[in-house]
N, C-alpha and C. Protein backbone atom coordinates (compact mmCIF):
# COMPACT_ATOMS: atom_id res chain seq x y z
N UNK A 1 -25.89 0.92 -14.14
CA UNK A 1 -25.67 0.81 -12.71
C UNK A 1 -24.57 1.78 -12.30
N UNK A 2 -24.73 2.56 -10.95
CA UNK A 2 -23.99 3.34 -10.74
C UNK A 2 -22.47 2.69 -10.12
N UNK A 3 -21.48 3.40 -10.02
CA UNK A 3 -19.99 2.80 -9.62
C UNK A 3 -20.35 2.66 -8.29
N UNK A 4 -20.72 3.21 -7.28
CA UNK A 4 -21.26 2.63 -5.90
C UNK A 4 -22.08 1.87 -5.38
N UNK A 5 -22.92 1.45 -6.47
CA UNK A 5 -23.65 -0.06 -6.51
C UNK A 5 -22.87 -0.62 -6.99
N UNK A 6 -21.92 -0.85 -7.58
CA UNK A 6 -21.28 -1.79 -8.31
C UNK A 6 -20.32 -2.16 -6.82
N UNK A 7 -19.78 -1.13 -6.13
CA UNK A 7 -18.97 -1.54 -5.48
C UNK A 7 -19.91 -2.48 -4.05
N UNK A 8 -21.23 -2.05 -3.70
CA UNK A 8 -22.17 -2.48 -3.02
C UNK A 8 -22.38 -3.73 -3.03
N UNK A 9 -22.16 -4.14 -4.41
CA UNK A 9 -22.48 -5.84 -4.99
C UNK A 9 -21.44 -6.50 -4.60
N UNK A 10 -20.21 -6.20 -4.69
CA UNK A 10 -18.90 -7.40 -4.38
C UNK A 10 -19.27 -7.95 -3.62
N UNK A 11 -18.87 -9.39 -3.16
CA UNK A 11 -19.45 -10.22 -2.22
C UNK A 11 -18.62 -9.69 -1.12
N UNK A 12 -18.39 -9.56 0.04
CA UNK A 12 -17.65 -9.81 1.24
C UNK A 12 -18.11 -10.44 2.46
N UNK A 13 -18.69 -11.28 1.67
CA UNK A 13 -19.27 -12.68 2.70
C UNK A 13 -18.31 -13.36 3.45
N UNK A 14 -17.50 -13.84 2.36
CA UNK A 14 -16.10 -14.40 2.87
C UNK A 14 -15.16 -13.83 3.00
N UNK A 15 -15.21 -12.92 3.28
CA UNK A 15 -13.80 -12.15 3.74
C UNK A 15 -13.84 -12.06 5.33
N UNK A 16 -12.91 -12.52 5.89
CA UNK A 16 -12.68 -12.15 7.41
C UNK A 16 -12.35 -10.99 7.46
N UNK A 17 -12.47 -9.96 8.25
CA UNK A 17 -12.15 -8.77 8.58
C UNK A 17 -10.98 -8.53 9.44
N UNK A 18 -11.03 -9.88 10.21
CA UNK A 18 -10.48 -9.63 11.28
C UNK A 18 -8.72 -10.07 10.65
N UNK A 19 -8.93 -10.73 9.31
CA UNK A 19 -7.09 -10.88 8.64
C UNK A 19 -7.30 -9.40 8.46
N UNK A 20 -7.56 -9.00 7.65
CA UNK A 20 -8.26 -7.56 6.84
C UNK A 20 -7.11 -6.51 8.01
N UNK A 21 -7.63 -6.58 8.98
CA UNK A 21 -7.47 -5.93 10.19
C UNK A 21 -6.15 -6.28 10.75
N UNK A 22 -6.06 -7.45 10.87
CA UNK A 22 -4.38 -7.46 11.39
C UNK A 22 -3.40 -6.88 10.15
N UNK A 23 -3.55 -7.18 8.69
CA UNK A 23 -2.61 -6.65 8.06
C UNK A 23 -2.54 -5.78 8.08
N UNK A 24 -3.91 -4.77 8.25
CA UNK A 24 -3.54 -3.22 8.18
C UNK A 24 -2.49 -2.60 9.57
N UNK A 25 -2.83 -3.55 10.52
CA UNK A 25 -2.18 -2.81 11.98
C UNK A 25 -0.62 -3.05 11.81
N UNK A 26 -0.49 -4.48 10.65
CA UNK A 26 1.36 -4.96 11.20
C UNK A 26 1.66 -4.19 10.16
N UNK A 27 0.81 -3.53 8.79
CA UNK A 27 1.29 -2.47 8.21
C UNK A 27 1.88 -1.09 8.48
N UNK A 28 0.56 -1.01 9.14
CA UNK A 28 0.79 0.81 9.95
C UNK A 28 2.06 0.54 11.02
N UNK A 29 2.31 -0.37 11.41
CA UNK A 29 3.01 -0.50 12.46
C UNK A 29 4.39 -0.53 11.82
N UNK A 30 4.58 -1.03 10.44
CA UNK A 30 6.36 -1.91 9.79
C UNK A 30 6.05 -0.83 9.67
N UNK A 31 5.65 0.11 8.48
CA UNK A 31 5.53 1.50 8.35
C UNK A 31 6.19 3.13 9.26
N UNK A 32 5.46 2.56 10.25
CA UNK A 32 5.76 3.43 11.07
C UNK A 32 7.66 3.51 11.68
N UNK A 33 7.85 1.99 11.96
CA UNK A 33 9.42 2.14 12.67
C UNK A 33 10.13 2.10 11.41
N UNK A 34 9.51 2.08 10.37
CA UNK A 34 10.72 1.74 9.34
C UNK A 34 11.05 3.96 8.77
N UNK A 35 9.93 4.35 8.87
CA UNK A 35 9.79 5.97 8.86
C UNK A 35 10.58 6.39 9.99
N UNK A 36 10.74 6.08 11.35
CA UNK A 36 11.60 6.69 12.56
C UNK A 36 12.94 6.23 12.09
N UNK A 37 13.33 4.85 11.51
CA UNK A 37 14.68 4.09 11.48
C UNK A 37 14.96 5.06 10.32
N UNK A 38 14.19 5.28 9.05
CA UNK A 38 14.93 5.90 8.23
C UNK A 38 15.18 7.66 8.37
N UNK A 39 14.56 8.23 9.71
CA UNK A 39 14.84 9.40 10.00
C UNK A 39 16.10 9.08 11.17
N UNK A 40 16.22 8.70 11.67
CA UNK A 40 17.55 8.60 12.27
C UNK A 40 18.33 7.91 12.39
N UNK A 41 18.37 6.82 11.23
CA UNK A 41 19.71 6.27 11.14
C UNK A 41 19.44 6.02 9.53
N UNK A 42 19.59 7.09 8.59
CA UNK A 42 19.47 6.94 7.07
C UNK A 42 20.76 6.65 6.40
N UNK A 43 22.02 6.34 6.92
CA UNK A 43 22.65 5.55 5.94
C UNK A 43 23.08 4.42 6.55
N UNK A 44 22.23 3.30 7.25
CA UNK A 44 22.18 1.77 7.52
C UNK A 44 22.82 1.16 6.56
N UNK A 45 23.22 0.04 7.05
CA UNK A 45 24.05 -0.99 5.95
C UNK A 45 23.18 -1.81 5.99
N UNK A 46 22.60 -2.44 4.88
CA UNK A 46 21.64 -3.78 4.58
C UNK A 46 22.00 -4.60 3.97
N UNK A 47 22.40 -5.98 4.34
CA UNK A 47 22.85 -6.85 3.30
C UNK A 47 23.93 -6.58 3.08
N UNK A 48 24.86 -5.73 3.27
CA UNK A 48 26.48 -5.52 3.01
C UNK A 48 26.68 -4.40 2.06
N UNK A 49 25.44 -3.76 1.70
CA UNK A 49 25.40 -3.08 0.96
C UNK A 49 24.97 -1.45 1.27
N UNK A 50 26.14 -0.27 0.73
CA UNK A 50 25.95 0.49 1.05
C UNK A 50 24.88 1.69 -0.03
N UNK A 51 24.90 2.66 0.44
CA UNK A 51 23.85 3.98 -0.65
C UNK A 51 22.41 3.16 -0.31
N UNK A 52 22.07 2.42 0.02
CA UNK A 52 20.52 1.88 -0.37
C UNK A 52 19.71 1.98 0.95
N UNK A 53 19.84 2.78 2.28
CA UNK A 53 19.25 3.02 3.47
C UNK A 53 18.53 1.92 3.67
N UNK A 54 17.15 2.23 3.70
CA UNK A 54 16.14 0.98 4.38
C UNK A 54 15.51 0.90 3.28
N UNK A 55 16.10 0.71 1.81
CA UNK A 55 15.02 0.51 0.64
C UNK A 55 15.00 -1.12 0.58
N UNK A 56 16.12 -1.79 0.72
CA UNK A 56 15.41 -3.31 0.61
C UNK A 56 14.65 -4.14 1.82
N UNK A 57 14.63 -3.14 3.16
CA UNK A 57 13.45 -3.73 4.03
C UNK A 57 12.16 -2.91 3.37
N UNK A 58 11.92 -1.94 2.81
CA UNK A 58 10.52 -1.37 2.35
C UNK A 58 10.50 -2.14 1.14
N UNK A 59 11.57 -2.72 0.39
CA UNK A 59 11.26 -3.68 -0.72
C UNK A 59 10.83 -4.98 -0.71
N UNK A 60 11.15 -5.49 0.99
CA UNK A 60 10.99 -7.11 1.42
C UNK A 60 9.33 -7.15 1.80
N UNK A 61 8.88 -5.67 2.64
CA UNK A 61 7.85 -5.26 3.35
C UNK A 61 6.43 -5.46 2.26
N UNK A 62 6.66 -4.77 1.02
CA UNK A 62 5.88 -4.27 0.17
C UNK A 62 5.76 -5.80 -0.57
N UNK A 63 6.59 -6.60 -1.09
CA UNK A 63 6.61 -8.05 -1.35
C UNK A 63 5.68 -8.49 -1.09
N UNK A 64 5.76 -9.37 0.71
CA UNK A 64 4.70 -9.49 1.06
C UNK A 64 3.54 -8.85 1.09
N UNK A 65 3.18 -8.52 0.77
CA UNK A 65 1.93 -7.37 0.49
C UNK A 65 1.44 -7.79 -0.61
N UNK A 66 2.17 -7.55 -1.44
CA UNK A 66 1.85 -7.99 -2.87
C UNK A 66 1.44 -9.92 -2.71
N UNK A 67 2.04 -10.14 -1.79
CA UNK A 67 2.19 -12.07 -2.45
C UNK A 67 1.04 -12.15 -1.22
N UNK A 68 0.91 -11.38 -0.49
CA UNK A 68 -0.84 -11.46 0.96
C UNK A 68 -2.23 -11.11 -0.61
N UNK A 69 -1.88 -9.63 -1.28
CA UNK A 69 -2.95 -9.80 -2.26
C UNK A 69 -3.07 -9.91 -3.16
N UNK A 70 -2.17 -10.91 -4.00
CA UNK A 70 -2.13 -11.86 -4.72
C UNK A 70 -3.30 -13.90 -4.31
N UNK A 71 -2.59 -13.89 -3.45
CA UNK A 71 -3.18 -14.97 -2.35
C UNK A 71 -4.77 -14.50 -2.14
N UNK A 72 -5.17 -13.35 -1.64
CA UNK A 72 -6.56 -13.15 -1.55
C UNK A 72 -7.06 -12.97 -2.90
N UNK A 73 -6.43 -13.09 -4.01
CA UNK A 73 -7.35 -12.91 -5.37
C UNK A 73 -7.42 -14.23 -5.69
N UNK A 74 -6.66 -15.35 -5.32
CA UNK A 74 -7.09 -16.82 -5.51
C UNK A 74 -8.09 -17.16 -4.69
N UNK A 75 -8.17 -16.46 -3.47
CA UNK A 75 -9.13 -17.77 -2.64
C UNK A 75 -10.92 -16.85 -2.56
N UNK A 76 -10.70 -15.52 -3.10
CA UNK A 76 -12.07 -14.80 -3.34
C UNK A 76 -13.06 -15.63 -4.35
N UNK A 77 -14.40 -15.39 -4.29
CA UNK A 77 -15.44 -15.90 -4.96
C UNK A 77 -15.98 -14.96 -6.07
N UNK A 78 -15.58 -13.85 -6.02
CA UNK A 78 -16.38 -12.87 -6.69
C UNK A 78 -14.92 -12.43 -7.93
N UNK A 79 -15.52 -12.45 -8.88
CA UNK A 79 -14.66 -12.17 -10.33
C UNK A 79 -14.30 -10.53 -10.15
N UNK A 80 -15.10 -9.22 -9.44
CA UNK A 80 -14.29 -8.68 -9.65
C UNK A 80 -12.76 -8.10 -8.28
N UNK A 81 -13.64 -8.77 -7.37
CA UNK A 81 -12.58 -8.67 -6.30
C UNK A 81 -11.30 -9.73 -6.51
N UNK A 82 -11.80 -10.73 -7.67
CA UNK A 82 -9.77 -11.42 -7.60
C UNK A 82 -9.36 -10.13 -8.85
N UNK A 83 -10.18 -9.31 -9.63
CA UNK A 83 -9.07 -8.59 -10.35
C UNK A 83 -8.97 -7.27 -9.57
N UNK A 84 -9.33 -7.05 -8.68
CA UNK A 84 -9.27 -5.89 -7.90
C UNK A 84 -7.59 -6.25 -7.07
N UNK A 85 -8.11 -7.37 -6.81
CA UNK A 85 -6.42 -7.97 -5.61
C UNK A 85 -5.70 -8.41 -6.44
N UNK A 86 -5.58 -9.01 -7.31
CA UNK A 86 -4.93 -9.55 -8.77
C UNK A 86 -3.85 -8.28 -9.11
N UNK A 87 -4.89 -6.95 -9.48
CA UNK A 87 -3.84 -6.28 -9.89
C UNK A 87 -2.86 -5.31 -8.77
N UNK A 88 -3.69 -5.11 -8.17
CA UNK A 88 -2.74 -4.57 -6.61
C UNK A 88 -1.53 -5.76 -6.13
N UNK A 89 -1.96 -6.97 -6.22
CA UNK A 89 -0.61 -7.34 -5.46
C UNK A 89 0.67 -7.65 -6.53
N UNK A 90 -0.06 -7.94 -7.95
CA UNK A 90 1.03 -8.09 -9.03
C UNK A 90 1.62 -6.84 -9.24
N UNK A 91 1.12 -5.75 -8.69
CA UNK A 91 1.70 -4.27 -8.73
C UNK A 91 3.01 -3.98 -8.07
N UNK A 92 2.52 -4.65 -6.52
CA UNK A 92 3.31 -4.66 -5.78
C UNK A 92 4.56 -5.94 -5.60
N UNK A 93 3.93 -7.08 -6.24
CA UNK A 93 5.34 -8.05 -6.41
C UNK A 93 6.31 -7.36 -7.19
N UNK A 94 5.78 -7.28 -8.71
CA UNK A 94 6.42 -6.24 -9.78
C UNK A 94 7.76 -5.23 -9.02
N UNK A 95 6.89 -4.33 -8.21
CA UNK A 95 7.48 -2.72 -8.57
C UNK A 95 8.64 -3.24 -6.73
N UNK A 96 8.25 -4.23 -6.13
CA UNK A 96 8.87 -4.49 -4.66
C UNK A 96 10.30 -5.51 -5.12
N UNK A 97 10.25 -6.61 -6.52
CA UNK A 97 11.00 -7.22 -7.18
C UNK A 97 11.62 -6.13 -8.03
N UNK A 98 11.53 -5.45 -8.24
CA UNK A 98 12.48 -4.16 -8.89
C UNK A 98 13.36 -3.53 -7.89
N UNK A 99 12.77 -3.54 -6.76
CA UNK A 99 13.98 -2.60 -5.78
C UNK A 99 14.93 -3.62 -5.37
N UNK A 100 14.20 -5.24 -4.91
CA UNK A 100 15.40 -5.57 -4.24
C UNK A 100 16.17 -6.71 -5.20
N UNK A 101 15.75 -6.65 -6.91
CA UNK A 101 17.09 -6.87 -7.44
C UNK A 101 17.79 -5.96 -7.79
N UNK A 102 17.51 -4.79 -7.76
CA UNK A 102 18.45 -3.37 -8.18
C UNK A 102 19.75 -3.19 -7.10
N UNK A 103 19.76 -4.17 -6.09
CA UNK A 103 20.19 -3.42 -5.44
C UNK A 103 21.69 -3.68 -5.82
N UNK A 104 22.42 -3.43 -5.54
CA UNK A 104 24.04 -2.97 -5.94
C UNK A 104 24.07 -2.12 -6.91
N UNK A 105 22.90 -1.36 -7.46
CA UNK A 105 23.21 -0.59 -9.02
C UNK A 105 22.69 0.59 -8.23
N UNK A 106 22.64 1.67 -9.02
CA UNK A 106 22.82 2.72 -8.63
C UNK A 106 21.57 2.94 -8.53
N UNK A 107 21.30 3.57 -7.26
CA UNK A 107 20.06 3.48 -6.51
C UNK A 107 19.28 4.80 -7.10
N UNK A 108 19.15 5.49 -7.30
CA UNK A 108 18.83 6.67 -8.10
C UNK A 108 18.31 6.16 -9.30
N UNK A 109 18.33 4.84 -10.03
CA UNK A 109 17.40 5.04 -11.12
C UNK A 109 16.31 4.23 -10.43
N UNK A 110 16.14 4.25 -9.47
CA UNK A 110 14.53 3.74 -8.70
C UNK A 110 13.50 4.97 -8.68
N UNK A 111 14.44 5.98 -8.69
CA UNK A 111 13.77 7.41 -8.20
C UNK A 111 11.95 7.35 -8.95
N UNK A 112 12.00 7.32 -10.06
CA UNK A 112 10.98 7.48 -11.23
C UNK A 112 9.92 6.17 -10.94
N UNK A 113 10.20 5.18 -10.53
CA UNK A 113 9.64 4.01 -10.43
C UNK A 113 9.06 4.08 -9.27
N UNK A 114 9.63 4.19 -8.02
CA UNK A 114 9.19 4.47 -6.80
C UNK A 114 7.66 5.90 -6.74
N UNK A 115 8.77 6.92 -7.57
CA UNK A 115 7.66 7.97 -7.56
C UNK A 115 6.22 7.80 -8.00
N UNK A 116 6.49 6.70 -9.27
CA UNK A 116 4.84 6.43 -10.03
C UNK A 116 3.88 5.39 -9.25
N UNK A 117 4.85 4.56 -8.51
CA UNK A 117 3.78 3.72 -7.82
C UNK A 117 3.42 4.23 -7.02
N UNK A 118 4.16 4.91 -6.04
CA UNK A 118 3.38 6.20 -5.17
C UNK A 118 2.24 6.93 -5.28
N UNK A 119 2.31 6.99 -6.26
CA UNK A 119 1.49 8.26 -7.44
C UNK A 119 0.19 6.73 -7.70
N UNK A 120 0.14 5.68 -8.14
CA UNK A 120 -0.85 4.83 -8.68
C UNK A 120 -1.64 4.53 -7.47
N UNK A 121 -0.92 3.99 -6.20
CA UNK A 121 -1.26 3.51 -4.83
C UNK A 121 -2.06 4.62 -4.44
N UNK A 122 -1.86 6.06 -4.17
CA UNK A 122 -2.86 7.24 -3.74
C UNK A 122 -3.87 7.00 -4.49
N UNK A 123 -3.70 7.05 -5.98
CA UNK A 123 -4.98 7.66 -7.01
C UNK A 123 -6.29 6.45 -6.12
N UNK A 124 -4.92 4.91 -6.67
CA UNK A 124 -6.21 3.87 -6.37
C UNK A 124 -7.10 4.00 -4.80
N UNK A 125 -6.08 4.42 -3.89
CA UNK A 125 -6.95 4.14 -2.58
C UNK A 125 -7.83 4.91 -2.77
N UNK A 126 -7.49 6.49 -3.15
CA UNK A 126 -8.39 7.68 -2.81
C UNK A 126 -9.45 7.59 -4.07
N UNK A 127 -9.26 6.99 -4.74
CA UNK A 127 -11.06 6.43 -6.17
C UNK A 127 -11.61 5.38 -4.82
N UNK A 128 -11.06 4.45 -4.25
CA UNK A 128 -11.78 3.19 -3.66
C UNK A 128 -12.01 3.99 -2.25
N UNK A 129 -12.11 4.84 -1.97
CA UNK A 129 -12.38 5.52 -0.43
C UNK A 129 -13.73 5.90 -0.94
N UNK A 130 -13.68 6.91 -1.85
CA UNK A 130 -15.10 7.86 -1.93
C UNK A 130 -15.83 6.83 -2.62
N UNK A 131 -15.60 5.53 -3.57
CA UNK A 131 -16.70 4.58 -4.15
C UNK A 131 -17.05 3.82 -3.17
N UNK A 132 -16.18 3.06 -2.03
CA UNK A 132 -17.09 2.32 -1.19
C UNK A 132 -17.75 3.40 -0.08
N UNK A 133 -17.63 4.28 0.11
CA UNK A 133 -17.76 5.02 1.20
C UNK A 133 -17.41 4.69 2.50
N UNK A 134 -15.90 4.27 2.63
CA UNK A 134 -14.93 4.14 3.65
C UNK A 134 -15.55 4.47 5.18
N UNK A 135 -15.67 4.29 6.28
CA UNK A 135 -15.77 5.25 7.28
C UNK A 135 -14.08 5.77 7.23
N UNK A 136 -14.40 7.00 8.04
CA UNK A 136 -13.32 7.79 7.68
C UNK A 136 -12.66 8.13 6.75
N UNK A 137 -13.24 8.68 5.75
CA UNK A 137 -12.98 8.50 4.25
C UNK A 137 -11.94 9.24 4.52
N UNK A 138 -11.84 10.49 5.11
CA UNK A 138 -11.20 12.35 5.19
C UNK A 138 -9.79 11.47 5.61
N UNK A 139 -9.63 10.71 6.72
CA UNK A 139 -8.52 10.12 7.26
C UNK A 139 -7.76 9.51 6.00
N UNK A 140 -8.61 8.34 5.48
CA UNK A 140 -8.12 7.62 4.20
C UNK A 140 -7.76 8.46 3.09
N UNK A 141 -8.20 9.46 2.55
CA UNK A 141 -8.27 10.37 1.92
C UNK A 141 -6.74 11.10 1.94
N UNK A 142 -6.58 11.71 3.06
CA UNK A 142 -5.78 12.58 3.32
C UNK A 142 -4.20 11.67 3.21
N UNK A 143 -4.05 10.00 3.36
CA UNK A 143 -3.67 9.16 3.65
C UNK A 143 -3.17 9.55 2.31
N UNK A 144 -3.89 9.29 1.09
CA UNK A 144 -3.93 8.66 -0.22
C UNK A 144 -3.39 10.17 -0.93
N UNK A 145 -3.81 11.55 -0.01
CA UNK A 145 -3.30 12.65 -0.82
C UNK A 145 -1.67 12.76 -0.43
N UNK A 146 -1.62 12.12 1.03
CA UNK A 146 -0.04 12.16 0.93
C UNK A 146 1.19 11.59 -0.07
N UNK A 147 0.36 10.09 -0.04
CA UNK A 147 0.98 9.53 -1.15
C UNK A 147 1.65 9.59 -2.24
N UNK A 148 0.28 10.23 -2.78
CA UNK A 148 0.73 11.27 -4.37
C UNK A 148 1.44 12.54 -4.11
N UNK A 149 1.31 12.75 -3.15
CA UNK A 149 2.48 14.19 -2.72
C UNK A 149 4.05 14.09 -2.69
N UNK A 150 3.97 12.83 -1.81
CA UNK A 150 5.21 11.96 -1.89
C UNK A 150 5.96 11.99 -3.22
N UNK A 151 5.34 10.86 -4.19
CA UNK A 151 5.30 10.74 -5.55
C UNK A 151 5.82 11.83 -6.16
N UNK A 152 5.02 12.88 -6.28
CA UNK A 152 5.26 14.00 -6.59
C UNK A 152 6.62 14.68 -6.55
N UNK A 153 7.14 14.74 -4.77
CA UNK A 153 8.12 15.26 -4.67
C UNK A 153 9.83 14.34 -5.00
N UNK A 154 9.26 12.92 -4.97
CA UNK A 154 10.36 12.03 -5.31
C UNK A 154 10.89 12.63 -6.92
N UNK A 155 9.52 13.11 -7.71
CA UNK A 155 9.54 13.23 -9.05
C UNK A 155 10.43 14.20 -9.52
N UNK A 156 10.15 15.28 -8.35
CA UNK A 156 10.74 16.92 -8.78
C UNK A 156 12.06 16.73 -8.03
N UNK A 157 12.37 15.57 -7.25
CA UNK A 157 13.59 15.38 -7.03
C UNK A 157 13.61 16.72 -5.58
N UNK A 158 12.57 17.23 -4.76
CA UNK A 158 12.84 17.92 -3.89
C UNK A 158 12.11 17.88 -2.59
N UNK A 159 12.54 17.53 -1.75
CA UNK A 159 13.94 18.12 -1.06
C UNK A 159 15.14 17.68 -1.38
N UNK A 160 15.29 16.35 -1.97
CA UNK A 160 16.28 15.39 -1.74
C UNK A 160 16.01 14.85 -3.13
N UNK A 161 16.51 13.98 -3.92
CA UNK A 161 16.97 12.90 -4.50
C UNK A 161 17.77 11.90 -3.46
N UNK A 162 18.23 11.95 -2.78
CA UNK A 162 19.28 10.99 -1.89
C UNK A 162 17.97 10.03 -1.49
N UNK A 163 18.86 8.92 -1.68
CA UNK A 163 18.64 7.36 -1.56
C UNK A 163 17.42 7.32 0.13
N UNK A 164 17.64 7.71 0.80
CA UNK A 164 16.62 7.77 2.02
C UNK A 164 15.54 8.29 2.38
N UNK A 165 15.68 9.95 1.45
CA UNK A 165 14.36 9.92 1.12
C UNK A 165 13.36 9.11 0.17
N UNK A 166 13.96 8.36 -0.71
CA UNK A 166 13.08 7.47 -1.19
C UNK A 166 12.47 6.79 -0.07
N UNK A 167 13.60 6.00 0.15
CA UNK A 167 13.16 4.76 1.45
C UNK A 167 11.75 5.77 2.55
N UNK A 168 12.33 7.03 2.91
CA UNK A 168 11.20 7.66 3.76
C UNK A 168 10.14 7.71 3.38
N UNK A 169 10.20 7.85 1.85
CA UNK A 169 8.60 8.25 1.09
C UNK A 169 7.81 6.20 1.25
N UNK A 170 8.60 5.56 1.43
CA UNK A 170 7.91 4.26 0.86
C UNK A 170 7.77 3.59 1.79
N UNK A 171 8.51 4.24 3.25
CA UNK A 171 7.82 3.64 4.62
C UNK A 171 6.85 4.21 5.18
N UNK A 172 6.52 5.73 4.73
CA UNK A 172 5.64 6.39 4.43
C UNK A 172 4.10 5.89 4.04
N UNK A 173 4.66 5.49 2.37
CA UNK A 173 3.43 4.53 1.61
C UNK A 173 2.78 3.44 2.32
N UNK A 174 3.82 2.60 3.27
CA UNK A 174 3.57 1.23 3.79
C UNK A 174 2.38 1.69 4.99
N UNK A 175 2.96 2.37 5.55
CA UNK A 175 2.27 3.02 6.94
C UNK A 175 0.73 3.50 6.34
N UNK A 176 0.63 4.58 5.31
CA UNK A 176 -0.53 4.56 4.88
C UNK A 176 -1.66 3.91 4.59
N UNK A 177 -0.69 2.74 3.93
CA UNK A 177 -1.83 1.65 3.35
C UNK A 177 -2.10 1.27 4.74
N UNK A 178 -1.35 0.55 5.36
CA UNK A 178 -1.92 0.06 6.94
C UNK A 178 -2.90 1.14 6.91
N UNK A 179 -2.86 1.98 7.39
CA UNK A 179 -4.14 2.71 8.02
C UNK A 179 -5.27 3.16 7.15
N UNK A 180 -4.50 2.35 5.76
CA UNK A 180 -6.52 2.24 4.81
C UNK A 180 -6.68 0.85 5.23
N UNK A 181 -5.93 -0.03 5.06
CA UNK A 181 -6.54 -0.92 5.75
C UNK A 181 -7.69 -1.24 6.76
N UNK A 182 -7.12 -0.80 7.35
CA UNK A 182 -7.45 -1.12 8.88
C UNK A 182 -9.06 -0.41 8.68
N UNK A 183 -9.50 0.80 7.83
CA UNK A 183 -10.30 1.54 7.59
C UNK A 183 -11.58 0.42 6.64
N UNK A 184 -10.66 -0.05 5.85
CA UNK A 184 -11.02 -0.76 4.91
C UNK A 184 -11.92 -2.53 5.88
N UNK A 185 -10.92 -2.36 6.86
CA UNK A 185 -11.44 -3.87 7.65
C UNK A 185 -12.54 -3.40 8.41
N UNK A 186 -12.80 -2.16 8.35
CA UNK A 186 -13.88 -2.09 9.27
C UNK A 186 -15.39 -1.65 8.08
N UNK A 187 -14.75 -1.46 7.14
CA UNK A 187 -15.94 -1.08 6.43
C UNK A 187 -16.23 -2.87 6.21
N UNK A 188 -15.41 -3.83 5.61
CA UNK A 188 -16.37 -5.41 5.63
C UNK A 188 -16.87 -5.62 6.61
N UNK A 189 -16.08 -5.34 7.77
CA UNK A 189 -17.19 -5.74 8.55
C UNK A 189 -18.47 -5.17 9.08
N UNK A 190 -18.72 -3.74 8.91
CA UNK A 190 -20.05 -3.13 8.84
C UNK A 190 -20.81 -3.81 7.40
N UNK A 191 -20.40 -4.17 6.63
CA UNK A 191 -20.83 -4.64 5.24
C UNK A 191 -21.86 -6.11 5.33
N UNK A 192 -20.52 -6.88 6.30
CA UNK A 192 -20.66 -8.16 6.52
C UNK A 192 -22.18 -8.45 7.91
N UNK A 193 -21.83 -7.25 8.73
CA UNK A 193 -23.43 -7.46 9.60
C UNK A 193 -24.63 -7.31 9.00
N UNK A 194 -24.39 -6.19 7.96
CA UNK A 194 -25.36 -5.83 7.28
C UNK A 194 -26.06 -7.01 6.42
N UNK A 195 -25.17 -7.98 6.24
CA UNK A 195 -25.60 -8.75 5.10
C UNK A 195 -27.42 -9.84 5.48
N UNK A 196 -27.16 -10.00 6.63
CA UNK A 196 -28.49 -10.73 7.26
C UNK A 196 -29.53 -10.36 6.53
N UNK A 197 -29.53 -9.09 7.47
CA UNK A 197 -30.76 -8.59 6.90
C UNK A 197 -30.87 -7.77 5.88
N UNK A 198 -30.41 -7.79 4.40
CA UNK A 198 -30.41 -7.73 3.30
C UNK A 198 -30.63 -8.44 2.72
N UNK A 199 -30.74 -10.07 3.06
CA UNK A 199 -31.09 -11.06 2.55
C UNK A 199 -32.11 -11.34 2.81
């Protein structure tokens, strides 16, 4: 069986689109002001704590995310969509519980950690864009090449190493995913009309 039938088969009977859809928008949306806040006001005090810009709101942000698809891999019916959400949100509890107990330590050894999940989050969206056949794949796509660009440049340490461009690259990430989301909520629900009359 080919990988695009395979992805054809997941059930998304039960999936509402319309949660699907709000997370992606309050994504793109935390995303977005948390990218303006960390371009003009990048050394914020959070928590009492200084050097760490807006990395423990992109660390609180990404949390939930992780513990939203964690939660959708319990209440799914289909075995491979809870390990599809299973491992994305334990990714994101994981690597979002790393930033905001780090924080008082020296923020610079996040650099490498931040960069690879960057780097995992692109690969995965941009494999799951062209296998389900996304609408707007090019949008999602381009979404998922930033990502890893990001990644990339956190890696080579350029423009910056400083503590805010992290935070920029990962309000960055947040904003992206929102807008696969949101891409993503519209492909169940073209999926989900379809289902009638396929049956």
């Amino acid at each position: 069986m080919k990988l695009r039938e395979n992805f054809s088969n997941l059930e998304y009977a039960g999936t509402d689109w319309r949660r699907l859809l709000f997370r992606g928008i309050v994504m793109l949306i935390a995303g977005t002001l948390l990218v303006f806040s960390t371009l003009f006001k990048p050394d914020v005090i959070i928590m009492q704590i200084r050097d760490f810009s807006w990395l423990p709101v992109c660390g609180v942000v990404i949390f939930i995310v992780g513990c939203l698809e964690c939660f959708d891999a319990a209440i799914t019916k289909d075995l491979r969509s809870f390990f599809l959400n299973l491992q994305n949100g334990v990714l994101d509890v994981v690597v979002s519980g790393l930033i905001i107990f780090s924080i008082g330590d020296d923020p610079i050894r996040l650099s490498l950690l931040i960069a690879a999940f960057l780097m995992i989050k692109g690969i995965f969206r941009l494999t799951l864009a062209y296998a389900t056949q996304l609408p707007n794949v090019v949008s999602t796509s381009v979404g998922a090449g930033v990502s890893i660009f990001l990644g990339l440049l956190i890696w080579l340490e350029w423009p910056s190493s400083a503590v805010w461009f992290l935070a920029l690259c990962l309000s960055a990430e947040i904003g992206l995913r929102g807008w696969a989301g949101i891409m993503f909520a519209y492909w169940v629900k073209a999926h989900n009309n379809q289902e009638p009359v396929n049956s």
